[in-house]
N, C-alpha and C. Protein backbone atom coordinates (compact mmCIF):
# COMPACT_ATOMS: atom_id res chain seq x y z
N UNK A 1 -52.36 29.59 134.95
CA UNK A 1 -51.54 30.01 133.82
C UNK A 1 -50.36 30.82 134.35
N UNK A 2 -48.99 30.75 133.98
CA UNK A 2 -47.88 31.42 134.50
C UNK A 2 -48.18 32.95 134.22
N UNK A 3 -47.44 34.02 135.02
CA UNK A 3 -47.93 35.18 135.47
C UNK A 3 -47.22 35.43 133.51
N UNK A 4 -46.25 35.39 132.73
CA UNK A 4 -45.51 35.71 131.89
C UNK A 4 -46.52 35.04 130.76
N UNK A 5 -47.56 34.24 130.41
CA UNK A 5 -48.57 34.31 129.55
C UNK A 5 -49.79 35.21 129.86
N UNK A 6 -49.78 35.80 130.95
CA UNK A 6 -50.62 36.83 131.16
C UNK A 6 -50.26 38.05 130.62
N UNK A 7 -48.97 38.31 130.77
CA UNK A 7 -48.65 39.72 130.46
C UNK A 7 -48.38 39.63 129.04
N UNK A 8 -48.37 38.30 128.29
CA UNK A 8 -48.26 38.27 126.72
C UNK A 8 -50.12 38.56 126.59
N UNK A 9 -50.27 37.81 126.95
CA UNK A 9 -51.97 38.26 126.44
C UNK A 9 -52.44 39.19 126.30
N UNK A 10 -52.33 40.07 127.70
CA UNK A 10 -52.67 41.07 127.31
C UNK A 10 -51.97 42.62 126.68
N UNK A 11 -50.46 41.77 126.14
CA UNK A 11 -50.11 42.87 125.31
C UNK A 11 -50.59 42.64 123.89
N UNK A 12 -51.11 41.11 124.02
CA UNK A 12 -51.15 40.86 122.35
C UNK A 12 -52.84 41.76 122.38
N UNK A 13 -53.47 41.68 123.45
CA UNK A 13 -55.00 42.72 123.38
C UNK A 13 -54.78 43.62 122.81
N UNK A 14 -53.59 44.56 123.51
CA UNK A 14 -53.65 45.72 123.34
C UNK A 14 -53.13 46.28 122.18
N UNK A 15 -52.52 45.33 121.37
CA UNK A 15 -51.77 45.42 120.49
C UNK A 15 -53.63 45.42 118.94
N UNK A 16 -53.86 44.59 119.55
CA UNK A 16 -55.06 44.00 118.50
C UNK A 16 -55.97 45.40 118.51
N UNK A 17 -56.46 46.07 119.90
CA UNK A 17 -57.30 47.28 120.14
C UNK A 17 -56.88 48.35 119.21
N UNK A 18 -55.56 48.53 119.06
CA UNK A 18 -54.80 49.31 118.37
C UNK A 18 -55.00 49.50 116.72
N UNK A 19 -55.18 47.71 116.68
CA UNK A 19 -55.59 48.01 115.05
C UNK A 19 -56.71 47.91 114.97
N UNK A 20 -57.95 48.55 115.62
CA UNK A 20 -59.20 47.90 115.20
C UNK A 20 -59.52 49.24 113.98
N UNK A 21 -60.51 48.57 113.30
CA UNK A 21 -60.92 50.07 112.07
C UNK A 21 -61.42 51.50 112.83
N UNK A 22 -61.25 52.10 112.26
CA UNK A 22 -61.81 53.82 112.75
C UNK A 22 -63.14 53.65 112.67
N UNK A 23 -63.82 54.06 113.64
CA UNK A 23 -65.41 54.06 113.37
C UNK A 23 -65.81 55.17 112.11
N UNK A 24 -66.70 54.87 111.86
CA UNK A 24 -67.15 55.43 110.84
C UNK A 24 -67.66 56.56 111.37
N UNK A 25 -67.78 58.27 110.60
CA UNK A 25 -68.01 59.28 110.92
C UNK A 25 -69.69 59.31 111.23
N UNK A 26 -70.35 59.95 111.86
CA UNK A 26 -71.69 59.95 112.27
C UNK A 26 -72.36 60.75 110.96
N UNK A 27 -73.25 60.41 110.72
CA UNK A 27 -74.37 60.74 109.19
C UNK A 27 -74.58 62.46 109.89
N UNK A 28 -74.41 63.25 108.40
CA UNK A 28 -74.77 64.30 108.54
C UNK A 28 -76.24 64.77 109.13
N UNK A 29 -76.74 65.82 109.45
CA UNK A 29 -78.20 66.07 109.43
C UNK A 29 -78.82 66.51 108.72
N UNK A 30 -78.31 67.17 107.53
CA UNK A 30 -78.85 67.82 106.39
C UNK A 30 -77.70 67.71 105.32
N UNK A 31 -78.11 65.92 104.78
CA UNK A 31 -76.93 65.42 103.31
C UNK A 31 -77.69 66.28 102.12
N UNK A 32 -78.26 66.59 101.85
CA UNK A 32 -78.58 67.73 100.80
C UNK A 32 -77.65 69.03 100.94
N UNK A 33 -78.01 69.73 101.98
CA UNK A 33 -76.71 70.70 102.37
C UNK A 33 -75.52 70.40 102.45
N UNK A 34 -74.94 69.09 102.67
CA UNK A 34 -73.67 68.78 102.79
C UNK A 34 -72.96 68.59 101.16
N UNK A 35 -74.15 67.95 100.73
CA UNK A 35 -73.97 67.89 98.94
C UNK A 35 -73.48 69.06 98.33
N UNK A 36 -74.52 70.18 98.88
CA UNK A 36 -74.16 71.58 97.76
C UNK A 36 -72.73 71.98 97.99
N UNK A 37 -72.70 72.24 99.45
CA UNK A 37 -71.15 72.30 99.85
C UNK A 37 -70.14 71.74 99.15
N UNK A 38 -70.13 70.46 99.01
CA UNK A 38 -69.06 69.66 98.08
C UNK A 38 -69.07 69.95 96.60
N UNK A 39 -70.44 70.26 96.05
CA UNK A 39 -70.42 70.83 94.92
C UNK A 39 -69.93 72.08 94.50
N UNK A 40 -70.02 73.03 95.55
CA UNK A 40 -69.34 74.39 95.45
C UNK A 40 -67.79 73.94 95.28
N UNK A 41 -67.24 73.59 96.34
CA UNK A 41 -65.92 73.41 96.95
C UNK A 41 -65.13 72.71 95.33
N UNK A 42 -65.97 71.39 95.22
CA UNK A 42 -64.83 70.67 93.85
C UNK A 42 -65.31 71.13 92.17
N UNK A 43 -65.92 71.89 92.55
CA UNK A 43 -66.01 72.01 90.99
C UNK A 43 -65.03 73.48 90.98
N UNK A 44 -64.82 73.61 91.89
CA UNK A 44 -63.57 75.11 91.30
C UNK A 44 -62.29 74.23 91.10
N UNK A 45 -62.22 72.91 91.94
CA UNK A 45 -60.85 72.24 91.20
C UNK A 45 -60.53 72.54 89.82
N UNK A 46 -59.86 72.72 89.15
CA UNK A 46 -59.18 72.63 87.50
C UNK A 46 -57.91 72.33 87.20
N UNK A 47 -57.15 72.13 88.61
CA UNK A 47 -55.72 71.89 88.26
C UNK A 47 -55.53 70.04 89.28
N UNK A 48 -55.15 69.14 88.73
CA UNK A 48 -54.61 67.72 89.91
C UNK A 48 -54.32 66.83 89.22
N UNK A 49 -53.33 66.07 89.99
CA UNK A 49 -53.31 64.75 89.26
C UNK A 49 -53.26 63.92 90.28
N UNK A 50 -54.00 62.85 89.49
CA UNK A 50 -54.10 61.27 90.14
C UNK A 50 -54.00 60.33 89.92
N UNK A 51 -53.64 59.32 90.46
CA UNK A 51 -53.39 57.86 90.44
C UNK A 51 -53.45 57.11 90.47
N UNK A 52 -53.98 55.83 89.97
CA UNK A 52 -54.87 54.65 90.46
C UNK A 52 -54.58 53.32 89.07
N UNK A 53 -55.84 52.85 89.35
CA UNK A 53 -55.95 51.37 88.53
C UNK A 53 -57.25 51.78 88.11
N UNK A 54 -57.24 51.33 86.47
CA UNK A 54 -58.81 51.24 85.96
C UNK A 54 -58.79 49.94 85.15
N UNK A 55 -60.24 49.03 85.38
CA UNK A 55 -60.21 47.61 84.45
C UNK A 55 -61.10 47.75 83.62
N UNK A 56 -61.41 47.59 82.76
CA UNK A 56 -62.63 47.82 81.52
C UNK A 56 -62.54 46.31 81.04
N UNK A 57 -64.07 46.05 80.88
CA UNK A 57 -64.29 44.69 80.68
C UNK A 57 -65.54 44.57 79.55
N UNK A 58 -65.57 44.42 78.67
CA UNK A 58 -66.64 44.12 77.50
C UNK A 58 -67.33 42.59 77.67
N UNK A 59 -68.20 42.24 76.61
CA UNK A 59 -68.69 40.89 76.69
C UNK A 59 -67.88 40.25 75.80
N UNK A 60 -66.42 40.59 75.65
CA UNK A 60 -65.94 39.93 74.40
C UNK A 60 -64.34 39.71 75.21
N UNK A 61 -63.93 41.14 75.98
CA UNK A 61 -62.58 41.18 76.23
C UNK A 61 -62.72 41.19 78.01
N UNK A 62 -61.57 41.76 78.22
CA UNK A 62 -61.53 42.52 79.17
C UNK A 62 -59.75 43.19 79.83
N UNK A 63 -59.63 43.53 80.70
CA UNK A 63 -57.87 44.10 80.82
C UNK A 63 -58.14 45.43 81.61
N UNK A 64 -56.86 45.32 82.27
CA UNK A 64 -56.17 46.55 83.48
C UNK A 64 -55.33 47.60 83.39
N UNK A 65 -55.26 48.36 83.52
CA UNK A 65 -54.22 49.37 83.22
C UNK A 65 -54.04 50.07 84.71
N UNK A 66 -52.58 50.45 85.17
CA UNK A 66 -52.45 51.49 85.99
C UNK A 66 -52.48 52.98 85.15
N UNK A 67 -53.22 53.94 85.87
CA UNK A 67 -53.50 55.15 85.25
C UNK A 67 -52.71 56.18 85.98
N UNK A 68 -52.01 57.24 85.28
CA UNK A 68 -51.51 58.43 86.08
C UNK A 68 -52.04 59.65 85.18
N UNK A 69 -53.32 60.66 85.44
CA UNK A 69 -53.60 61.03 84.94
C UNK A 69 -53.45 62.79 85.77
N UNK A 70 -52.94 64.00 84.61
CA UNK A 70 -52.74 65.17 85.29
C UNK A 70 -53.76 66.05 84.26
N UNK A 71 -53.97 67.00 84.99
CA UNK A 71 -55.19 68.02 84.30
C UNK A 71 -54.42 69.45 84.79
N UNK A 72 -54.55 70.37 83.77
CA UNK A 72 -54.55 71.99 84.00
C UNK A 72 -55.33 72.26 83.39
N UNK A 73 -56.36 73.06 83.58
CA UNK A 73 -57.43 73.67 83.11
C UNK A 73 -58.07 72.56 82.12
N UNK A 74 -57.80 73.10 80.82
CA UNK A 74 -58.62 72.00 80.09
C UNK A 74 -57.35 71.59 79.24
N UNK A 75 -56.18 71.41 79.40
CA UNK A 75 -55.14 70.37 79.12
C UNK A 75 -54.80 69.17 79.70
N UNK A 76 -54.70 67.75 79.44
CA UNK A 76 -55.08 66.72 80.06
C UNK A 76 -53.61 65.74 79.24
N UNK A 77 -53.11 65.10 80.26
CA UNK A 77 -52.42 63.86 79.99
C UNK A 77 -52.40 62.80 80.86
N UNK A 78 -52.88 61.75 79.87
CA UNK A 78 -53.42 60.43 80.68
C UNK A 78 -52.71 59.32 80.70
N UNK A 79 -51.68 58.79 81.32
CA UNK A 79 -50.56 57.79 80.73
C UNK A 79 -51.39 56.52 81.76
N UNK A 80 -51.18 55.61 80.59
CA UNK A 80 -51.90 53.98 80.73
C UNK A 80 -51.15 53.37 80.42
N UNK A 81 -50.75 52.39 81.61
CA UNK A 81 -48.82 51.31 81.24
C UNK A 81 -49.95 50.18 81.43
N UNK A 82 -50.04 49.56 80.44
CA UNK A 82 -50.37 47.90 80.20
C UNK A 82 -51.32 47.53 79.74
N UNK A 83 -52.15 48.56 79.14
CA UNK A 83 -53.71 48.46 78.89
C UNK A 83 -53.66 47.06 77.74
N UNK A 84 -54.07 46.18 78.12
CA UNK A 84 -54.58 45.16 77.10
C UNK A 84 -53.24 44.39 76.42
N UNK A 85 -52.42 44.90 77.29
CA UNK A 85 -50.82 44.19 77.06
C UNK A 85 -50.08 44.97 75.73
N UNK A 86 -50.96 46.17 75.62
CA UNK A 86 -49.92 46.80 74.88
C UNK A 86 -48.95 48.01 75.44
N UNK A 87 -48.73 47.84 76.60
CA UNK A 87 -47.99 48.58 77.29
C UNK A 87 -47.84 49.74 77.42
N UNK A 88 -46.79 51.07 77.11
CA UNK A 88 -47.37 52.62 77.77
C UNK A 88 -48.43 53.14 76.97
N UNK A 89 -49.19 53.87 77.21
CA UNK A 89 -50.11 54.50 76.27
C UNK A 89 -49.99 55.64 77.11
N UNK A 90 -49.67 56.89 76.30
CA UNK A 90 -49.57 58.49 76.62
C UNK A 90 -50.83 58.99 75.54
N UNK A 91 -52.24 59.31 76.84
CA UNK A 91 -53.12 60.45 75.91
C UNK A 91 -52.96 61.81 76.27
N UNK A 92 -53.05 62.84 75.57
CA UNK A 92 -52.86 63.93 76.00
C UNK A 92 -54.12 64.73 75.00
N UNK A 93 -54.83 65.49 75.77
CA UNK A 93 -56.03 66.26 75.22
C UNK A 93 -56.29 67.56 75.73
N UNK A 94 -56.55 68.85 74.43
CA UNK A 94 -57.04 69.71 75.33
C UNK A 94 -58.12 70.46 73.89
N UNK A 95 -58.33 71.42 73.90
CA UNK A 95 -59.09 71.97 72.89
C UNK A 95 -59.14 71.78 71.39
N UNK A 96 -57.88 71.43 71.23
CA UNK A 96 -57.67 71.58 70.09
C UNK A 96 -58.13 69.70 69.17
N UNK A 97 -58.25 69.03 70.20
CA UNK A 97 -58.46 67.46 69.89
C UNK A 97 -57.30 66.54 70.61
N UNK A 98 -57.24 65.55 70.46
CA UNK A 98 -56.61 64.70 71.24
C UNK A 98 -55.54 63.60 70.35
N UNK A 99 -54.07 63.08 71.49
CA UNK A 99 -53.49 62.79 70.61
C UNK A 99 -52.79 61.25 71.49
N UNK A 100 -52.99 60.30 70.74
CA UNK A 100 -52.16 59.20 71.84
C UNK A 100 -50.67 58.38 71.46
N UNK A 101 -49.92 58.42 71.70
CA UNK A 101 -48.62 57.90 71.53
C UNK A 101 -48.25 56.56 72.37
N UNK A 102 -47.65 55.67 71.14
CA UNK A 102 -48.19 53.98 72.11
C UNK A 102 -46.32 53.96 72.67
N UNK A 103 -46.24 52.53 72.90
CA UNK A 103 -44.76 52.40 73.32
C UNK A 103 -43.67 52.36 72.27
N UNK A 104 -44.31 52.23 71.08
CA UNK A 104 -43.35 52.26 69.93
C UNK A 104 -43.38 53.36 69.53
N UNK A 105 -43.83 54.73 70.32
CA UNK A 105 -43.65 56.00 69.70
C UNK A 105 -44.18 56.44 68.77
N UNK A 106 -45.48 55.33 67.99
CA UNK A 106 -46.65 55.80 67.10
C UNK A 106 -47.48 56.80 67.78
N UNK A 107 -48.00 57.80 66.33
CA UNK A 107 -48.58 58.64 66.83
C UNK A 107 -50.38 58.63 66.38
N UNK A 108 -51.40 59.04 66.95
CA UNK A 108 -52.34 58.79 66.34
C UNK A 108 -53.22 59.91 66.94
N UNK A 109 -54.18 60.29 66.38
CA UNK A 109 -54.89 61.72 66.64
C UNK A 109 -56.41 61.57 66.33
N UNK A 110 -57.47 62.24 67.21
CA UNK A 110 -58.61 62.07 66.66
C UNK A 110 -59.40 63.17 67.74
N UNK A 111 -60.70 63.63 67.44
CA UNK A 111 -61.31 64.64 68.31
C UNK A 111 -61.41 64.59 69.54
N UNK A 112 -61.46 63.56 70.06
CA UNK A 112 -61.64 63.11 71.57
C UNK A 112 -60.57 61.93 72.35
N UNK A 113 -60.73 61.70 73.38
CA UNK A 113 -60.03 60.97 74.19
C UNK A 113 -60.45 59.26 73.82
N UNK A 114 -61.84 59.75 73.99
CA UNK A 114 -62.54 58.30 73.99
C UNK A 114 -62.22 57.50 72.73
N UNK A 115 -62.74 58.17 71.76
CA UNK A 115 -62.50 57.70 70.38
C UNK A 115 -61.04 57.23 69.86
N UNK A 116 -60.38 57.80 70.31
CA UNK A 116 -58.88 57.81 69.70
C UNK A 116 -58.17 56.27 70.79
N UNK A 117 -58.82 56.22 72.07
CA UNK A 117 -58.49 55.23 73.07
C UNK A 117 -59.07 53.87 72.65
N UNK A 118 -60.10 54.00 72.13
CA UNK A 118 -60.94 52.85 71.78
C UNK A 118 -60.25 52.10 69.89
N UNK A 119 -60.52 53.61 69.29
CA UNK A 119 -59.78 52.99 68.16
C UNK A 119 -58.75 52.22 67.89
N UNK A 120 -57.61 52.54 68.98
CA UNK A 120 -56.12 52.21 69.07
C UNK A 120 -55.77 51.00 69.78
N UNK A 121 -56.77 51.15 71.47
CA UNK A 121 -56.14 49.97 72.09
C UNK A 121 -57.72 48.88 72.44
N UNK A 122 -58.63 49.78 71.91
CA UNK A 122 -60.26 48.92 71.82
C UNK A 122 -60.66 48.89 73.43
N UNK A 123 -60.00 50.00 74.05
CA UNK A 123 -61.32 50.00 75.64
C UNK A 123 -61.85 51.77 75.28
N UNK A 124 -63.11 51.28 75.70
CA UNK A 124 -64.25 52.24 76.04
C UNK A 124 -64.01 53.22 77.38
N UNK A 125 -63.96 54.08 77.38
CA UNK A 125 -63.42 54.71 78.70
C UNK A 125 -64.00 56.17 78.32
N UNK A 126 -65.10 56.86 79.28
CA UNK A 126 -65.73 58.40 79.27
C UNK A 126 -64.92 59.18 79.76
N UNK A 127 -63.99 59.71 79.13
CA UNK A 127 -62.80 60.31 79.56
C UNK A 127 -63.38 61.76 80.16
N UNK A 128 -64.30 62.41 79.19
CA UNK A 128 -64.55 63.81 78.94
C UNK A 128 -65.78 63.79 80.28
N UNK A 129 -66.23 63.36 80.86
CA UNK A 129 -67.37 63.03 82.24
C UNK A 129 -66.18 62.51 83.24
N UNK A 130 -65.10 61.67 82.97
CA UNK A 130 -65.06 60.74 84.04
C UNK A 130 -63.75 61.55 84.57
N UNK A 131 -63.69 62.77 84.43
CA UNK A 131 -62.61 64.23 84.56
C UNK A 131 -63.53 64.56 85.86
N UNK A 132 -64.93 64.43 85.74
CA UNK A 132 -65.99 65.35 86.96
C UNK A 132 -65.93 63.86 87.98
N UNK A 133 -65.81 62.62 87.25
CA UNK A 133 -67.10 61.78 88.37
C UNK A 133 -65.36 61.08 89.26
N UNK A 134 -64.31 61.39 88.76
CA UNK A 134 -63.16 60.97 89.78
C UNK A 134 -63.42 61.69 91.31
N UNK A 135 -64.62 63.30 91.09
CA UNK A 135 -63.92 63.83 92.01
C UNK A 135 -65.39 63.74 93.01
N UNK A 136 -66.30 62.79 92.45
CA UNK A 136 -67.74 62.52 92.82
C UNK A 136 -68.56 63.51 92.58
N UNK A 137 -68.64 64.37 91.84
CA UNK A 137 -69.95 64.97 91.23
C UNK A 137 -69.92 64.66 89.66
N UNK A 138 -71.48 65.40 89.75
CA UNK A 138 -71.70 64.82 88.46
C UNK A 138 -70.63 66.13 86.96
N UNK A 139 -70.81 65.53 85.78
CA UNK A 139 -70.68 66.60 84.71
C UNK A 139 -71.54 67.89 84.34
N UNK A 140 -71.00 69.13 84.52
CA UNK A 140 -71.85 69.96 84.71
C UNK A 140 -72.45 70.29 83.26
N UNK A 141 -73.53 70.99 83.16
CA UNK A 141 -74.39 70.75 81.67
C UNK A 141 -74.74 69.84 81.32
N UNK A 142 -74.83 68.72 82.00
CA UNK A 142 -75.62 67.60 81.05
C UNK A 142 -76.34 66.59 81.90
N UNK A 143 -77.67 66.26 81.53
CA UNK A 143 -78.80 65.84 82.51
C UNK A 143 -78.22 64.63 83.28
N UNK A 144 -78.80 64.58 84.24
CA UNK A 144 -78.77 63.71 85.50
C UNK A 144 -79.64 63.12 86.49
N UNK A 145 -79.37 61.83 87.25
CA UNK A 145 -80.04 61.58 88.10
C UNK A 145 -79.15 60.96 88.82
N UNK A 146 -79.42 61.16 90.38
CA UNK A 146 -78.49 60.68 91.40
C UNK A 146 -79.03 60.22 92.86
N UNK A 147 -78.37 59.93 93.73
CA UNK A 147 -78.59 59.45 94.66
C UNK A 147 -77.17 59.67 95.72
N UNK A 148 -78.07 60.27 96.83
CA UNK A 148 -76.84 60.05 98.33
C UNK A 148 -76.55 59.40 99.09
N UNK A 149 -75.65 59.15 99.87
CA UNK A 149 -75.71 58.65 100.81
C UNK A 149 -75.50 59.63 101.98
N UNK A 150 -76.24 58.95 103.30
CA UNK A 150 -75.96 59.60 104.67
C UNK A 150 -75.29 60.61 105.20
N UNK A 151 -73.86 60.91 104.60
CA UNK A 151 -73.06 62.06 104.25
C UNK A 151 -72.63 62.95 103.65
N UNK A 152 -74.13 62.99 102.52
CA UNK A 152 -74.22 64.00 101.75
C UNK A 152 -72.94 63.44 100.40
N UNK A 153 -73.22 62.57 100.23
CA UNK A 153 -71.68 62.19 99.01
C UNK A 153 -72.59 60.93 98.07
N UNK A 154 -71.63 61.09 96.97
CA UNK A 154 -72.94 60.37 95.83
C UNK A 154 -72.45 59.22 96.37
N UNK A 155 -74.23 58.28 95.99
CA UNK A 155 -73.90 57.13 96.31
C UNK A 155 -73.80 56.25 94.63
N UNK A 156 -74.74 56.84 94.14
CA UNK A 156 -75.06 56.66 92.50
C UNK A 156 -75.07 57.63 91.60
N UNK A 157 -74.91 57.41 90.48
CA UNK A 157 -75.12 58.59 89.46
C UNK A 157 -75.57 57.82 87.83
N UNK A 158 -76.67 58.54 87.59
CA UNK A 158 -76.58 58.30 86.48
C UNK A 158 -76.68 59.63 85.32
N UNK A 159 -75.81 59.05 84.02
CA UNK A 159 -75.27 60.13 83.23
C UNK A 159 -74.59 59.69 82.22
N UNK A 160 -75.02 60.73 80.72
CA UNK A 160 -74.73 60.31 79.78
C UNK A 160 -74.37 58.79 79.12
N UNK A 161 -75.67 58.23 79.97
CA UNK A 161 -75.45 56.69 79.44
C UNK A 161 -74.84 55.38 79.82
N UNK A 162 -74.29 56.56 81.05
CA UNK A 162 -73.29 55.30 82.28
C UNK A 162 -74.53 55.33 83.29
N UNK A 163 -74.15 54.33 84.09
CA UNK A 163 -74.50 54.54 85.33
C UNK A 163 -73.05 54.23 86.40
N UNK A 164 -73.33 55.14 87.30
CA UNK A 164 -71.56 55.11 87.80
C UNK A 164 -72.71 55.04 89.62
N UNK A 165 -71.67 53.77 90.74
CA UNK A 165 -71.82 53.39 91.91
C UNK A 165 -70.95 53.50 92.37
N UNK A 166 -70.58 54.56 93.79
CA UNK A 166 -69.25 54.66 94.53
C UNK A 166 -69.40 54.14 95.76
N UNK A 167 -68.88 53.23 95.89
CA UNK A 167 -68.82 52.39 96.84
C UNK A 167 -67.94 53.11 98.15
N UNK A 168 -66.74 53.45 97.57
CA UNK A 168 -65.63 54.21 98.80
C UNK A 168 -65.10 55.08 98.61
N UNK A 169 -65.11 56.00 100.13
CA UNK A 169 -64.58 57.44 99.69
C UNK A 169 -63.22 57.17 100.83
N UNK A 170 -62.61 58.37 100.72
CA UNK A 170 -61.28 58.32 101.56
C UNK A 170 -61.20 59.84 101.74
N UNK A 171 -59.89 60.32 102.78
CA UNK A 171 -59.37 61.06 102.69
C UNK A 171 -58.19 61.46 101.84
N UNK A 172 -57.93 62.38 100.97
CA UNK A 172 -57.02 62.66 100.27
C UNK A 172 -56.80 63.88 99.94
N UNK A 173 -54.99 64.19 100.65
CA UNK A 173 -54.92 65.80 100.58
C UNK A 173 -56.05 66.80 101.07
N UNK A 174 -56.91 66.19 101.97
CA UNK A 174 -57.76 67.27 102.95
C UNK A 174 -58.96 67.08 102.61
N UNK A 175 -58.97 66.20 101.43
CA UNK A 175 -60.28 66.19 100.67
C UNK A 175 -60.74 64.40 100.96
N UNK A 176 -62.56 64.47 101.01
CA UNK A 176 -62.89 62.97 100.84
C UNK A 176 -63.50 63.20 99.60
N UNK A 177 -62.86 62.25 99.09
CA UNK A 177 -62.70 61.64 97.77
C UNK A 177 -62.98 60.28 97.40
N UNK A 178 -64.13 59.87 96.32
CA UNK A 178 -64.08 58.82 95.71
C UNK A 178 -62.40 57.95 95.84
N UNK A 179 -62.86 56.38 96.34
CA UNK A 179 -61.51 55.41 96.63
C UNK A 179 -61.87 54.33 95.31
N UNK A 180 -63.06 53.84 95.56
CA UNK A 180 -63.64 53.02 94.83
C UNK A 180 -65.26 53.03 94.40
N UNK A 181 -65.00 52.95 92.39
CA UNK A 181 -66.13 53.01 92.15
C UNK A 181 -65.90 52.56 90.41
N UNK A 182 -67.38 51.99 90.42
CA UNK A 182 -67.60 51.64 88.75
C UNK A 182 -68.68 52.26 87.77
N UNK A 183 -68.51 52.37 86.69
CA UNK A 183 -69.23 52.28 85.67
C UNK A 183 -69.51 51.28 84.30
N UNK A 184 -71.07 51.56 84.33
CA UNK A 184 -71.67 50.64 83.73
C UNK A 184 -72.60 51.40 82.45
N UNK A 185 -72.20 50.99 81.38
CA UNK A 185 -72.90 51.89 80.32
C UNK A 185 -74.05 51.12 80.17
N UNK A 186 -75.23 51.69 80.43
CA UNK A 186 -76.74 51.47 79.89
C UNK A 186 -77.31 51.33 78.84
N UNK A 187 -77.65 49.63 78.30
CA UNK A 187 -78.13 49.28 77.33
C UNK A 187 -78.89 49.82 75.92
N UNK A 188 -78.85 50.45 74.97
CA UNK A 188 -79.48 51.23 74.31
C UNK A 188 -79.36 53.15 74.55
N UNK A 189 -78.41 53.01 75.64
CA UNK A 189 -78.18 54.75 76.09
C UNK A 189 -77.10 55.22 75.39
N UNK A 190 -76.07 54.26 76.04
CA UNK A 190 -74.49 54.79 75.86
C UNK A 190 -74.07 55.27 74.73
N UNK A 191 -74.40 54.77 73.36
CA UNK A 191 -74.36 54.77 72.07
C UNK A 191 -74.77 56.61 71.85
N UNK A 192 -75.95 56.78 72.66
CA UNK A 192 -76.65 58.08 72.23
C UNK A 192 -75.56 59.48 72.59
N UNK A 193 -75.14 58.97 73.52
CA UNK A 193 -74.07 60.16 74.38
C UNK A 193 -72.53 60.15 73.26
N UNK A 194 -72.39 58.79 73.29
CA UNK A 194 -70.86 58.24 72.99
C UNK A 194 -71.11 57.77 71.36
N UNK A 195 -71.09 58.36 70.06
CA UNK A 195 -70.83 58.03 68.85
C UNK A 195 -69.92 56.35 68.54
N UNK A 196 -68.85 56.78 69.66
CA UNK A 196 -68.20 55.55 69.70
C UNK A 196 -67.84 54.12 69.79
N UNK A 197 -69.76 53.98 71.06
CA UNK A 197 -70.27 53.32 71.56
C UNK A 197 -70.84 52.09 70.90
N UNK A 198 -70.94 51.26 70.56
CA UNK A 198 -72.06 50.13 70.40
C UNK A 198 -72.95 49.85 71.31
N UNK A 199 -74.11 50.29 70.39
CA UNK A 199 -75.38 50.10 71.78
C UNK A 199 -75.35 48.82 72.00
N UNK A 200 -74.97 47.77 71.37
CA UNK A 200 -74.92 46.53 71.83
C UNK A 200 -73.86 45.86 72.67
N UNK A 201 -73.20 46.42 72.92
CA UNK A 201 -71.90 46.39 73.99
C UNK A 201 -71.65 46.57 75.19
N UNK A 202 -71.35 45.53 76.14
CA UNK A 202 -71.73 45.36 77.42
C UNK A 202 -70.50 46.06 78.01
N UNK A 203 -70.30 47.26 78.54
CA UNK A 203 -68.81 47.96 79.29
C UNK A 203 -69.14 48.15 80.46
N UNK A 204 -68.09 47.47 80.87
CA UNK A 204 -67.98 48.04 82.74
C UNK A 204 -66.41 48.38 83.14
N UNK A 205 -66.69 50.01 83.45
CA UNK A 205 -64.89 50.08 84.25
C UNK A 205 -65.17 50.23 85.54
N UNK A 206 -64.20 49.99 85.98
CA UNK A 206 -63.55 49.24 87.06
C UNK A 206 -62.65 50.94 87.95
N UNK A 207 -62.62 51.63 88.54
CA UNK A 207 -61.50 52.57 89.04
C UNK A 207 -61.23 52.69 90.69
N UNK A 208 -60.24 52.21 90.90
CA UNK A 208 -59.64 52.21 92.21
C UNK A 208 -58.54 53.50 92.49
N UNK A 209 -58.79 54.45 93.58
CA UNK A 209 -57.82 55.58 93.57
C UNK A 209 -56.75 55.35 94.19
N UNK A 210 -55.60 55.46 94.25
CA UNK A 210 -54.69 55.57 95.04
C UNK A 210 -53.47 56.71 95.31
N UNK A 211 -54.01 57.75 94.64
CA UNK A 211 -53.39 59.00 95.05
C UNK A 211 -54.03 60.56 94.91
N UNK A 212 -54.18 61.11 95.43
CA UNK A 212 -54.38 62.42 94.65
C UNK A 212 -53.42 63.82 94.99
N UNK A 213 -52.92 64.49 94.36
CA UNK A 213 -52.67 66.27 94.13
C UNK A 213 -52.96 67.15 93.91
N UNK A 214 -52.83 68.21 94.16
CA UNK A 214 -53.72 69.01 94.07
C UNK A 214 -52.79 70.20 93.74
């Protein structure tokens, strides 16, 4: 072989070595302890915003929205451009009840996030839980069951009627953070938590992260 396909080869190696994936971090020794830690650390969060894609899919519908959602304390605005092809949707919620404004600048109001989201554009979405489970723990005050993985980080959760599986975490802003993960509301549960709910209604969202602030 000429000496000048050698020295391509092995730049194209070295080139390939370069991109191989990051190994994966080595499993904690005590993921229970690593858990509490993360539980201390993100539940003092109260101020961020983030960014991503959520899909919600029923046994009837289904549809995507990009989400940009910001939180201060317990003031919340959730802007959803395309949900179900009705294009911007601005929720904004804090104590006082919740209020959503579509692209035609209608206004519409109701006690919660969920309710007022579902009424208007008909997706199911646990707004008031899914504030805790973006940041991978669970909602504090209200019963649970869960599961870890190797690094002390949820692998499952179940709660108020979902069951939520995080598949991928990342780094973000210093923090590992849920990348990818879904929920699945539980047959005969969801209804009990969520007024809004049809216990007969098959929901699964869909949430992919792609930014966070802090």
């Amino acid at each position: 072989m000429p000496r000048g396909n050698w020295a391509w080869m092995a730049l194209l190696a070295l080139l390939l070595s370069g991109c191989a994936a990051v190994p994966q971090q080595p499993l904690v020794e005590n993921p229970d302890q690593e858990w509490q830690q993360r539980l201390d650390e993100l539940y003092k969060i109260d101020t961020w915003e983030v960014k991503g894609k959520l899909a919600v899919r029923t046994h009837k519908r289904g549809g995507q929205a990009n989400m940009l959602w910001r939180m201060e304390r317990e003031d919340h605005s959730i802007n959803l451009y395309g949900p179900l092809g009705s294009g911007r949707v601005i929720l904004t919620r804090n104590r006082e009840g919740a209020t959503l404004r579509d692209q035609k600048k209608k206004t519409y109001q109701a006690g919660t996030a969920e309710e007022l989201l579902y009424q208007v554009a008909g997706w199911r979405v646990p707004f008031k839980s899914l504030r805790y489970w973006l940041l991978g723990v669970p909602r504090p005050g209200v019963e649970y069951e869960q599961s870890l993985d190797g690094w002390g980080r949820l692998r499952t959760l179940r709660q108020s009627g979902w069951e939520i599986e995080f598949t991928e975490y990342k780094m973000f802003a210093g923090r590992e953070l849920p990348r990818k993960f879904s929920l699945t509301a539980l047959p005969g549960t969801a209804h009990i938590a969520n007024d809004w709910l049809d216990e007969n209604d098959q929901v699964r969202v869909k949430i992919i992260i792609k930014r966070w602030q802090f």
